[in-house]
N, C-alpha and C. Protein backbone atom coordinates (compact mmCIF):
# COMPACT_ATOMS: atom_id res chain seq x y z
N UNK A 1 0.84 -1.18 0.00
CA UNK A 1 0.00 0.00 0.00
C UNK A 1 0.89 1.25 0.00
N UNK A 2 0.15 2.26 -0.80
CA UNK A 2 1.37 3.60 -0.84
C UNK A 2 0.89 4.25 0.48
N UNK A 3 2.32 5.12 1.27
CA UNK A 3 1.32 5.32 2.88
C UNK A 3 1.64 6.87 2.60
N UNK A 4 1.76 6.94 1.15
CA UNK A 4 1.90 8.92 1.30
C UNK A 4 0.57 9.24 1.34
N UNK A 5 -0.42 9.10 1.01
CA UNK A 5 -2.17 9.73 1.51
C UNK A 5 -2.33 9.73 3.11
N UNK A 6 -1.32 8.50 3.59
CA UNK A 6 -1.87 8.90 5.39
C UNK A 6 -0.30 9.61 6.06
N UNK A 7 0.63 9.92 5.43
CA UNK A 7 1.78 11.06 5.65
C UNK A 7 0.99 12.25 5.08
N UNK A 8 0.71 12.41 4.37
CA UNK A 8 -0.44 13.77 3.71
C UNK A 8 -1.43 13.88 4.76
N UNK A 9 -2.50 12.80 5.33
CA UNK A 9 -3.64 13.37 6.57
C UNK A 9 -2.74 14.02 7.84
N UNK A 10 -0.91 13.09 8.18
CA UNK A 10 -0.78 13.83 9.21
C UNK A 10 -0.05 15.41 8.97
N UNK A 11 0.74 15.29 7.91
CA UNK A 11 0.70 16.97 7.82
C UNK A 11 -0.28 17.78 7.59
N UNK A 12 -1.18 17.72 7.00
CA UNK A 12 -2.51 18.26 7.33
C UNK A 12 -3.27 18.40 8.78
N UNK A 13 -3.01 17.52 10.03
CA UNK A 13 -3.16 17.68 11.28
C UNK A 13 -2.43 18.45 11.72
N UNK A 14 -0.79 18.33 11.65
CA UNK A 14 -0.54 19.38 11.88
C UNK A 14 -0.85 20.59 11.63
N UNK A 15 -0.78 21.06 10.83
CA UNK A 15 -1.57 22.32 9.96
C UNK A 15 -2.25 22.58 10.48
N UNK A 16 -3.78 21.99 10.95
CA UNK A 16 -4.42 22.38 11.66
C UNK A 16 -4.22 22.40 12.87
N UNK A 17 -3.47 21.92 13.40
CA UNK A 17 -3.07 22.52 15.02
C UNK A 17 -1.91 23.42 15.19
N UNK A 18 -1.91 24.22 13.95
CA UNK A 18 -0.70 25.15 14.01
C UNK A 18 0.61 24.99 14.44
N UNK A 19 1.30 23.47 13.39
CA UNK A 19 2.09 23.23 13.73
C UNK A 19 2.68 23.34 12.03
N UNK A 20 2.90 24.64 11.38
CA UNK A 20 3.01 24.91 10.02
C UNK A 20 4.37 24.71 9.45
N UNK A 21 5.42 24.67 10.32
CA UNK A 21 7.02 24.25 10.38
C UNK A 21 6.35 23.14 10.08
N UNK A 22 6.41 21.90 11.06
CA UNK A 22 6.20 20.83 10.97
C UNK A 22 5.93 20.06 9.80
N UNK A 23 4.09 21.05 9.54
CA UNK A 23 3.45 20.18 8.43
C UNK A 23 4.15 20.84 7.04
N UNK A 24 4.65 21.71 6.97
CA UNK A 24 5.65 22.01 5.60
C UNK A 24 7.05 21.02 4.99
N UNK A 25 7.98 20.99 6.30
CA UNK A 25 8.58 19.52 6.50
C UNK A 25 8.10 18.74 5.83
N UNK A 26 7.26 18.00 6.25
CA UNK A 26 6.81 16.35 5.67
C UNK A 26 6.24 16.64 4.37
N UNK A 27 5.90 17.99 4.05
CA UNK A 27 5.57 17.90 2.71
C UNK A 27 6.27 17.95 1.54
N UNK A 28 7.16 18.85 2.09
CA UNK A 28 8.40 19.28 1.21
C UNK A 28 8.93 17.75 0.97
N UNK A 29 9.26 16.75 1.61
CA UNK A 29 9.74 15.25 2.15
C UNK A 29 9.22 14.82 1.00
N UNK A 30 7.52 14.97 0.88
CA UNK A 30 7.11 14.03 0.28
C UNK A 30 6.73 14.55 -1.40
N UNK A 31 6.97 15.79 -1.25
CA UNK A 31 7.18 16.56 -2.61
C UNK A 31 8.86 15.84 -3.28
N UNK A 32 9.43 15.82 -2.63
CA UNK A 32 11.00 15.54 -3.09
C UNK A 32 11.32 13.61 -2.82
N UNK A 33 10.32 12.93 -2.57
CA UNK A 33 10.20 12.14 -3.16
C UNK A 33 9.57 11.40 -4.44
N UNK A 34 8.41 11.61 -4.34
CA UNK A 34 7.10 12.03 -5.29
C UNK A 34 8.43 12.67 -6.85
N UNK A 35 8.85 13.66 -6.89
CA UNK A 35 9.52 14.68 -7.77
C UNK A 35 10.67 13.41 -8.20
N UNK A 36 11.20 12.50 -7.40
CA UNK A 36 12.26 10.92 -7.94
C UNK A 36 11.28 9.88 -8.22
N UNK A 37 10.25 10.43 -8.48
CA UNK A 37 9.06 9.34 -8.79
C UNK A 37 9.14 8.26 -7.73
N UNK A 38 9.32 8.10 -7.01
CA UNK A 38 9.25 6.93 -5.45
C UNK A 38 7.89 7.01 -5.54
N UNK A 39 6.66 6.24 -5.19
CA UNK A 39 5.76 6.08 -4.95
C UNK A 39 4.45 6.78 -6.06
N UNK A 40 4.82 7.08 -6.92
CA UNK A 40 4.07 8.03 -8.07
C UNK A 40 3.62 6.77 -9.08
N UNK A 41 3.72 5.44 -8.94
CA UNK A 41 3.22 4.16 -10.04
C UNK A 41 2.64 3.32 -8.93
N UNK A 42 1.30 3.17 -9.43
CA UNK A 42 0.65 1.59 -8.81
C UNK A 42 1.52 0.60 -8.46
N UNK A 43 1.94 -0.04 -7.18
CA UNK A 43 2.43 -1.57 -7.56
C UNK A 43 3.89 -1.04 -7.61
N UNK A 44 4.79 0.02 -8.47
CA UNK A 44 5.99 -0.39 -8.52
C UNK A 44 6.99 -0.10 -7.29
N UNK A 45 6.45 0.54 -6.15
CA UNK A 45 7.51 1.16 -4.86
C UNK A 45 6.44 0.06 -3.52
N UNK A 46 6.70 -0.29 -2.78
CA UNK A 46 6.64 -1.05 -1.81
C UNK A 46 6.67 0.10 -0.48
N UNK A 47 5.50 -0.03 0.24
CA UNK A 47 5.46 0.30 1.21
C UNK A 47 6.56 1.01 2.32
N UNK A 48 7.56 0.26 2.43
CA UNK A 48 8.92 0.38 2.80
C UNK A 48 9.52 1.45 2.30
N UNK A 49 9.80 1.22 0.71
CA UNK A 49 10.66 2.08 -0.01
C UNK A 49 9.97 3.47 0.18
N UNK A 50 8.79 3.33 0.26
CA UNK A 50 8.12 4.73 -0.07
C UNK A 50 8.65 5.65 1.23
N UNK A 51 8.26 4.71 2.76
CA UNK A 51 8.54 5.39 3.64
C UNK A 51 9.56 5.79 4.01
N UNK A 52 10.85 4.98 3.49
CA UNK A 52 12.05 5.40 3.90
C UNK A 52 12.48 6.10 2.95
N UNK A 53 11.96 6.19 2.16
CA UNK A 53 12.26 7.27 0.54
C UNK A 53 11.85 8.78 1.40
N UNK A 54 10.56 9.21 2.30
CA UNK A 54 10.54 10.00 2.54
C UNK A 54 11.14 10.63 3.94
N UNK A 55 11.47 9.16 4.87
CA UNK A 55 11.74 9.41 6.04
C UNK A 55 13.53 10.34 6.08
N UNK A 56 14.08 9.49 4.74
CA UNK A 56 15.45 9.96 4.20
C UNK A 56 15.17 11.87 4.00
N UNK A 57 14.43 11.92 3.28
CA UNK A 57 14.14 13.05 2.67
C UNK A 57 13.98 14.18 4.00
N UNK A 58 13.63 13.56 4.76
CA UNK A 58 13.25 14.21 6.14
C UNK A 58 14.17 14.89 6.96
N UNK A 59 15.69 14.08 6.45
CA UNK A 59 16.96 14.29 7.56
C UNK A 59 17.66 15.42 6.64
């Protein structure tokens, strides 16, 4: 399963609890993975890869 739609609901929580550093972070993360195509094809990135594709992106 791709888990960037439920990394997307929690920067969006943040956001709404005015945590706008935060939820910009994980987006930018998941913009600059998404942008190496990681998780952007049905089926071809694995759960794993996706997350550590963005968790990388994070540091």
């Amino acid at each position: 399963a791709n888990p960037i739609a439920t990394i997307w609901s929690g920067a969006m929580m943040l956001e709404h609890l005015s945590e706008t550093a935060a939820a910009r972070r994980i987006m930018k993360a998941v913009e600059a993975t998404t942008a190496r195509g990681i998780g952007t094809t049905a089926g071809k990135d694995k759960t794993d890869t996706i997350t550590a594709a963005i968790v990388a992106a994070l540091s």
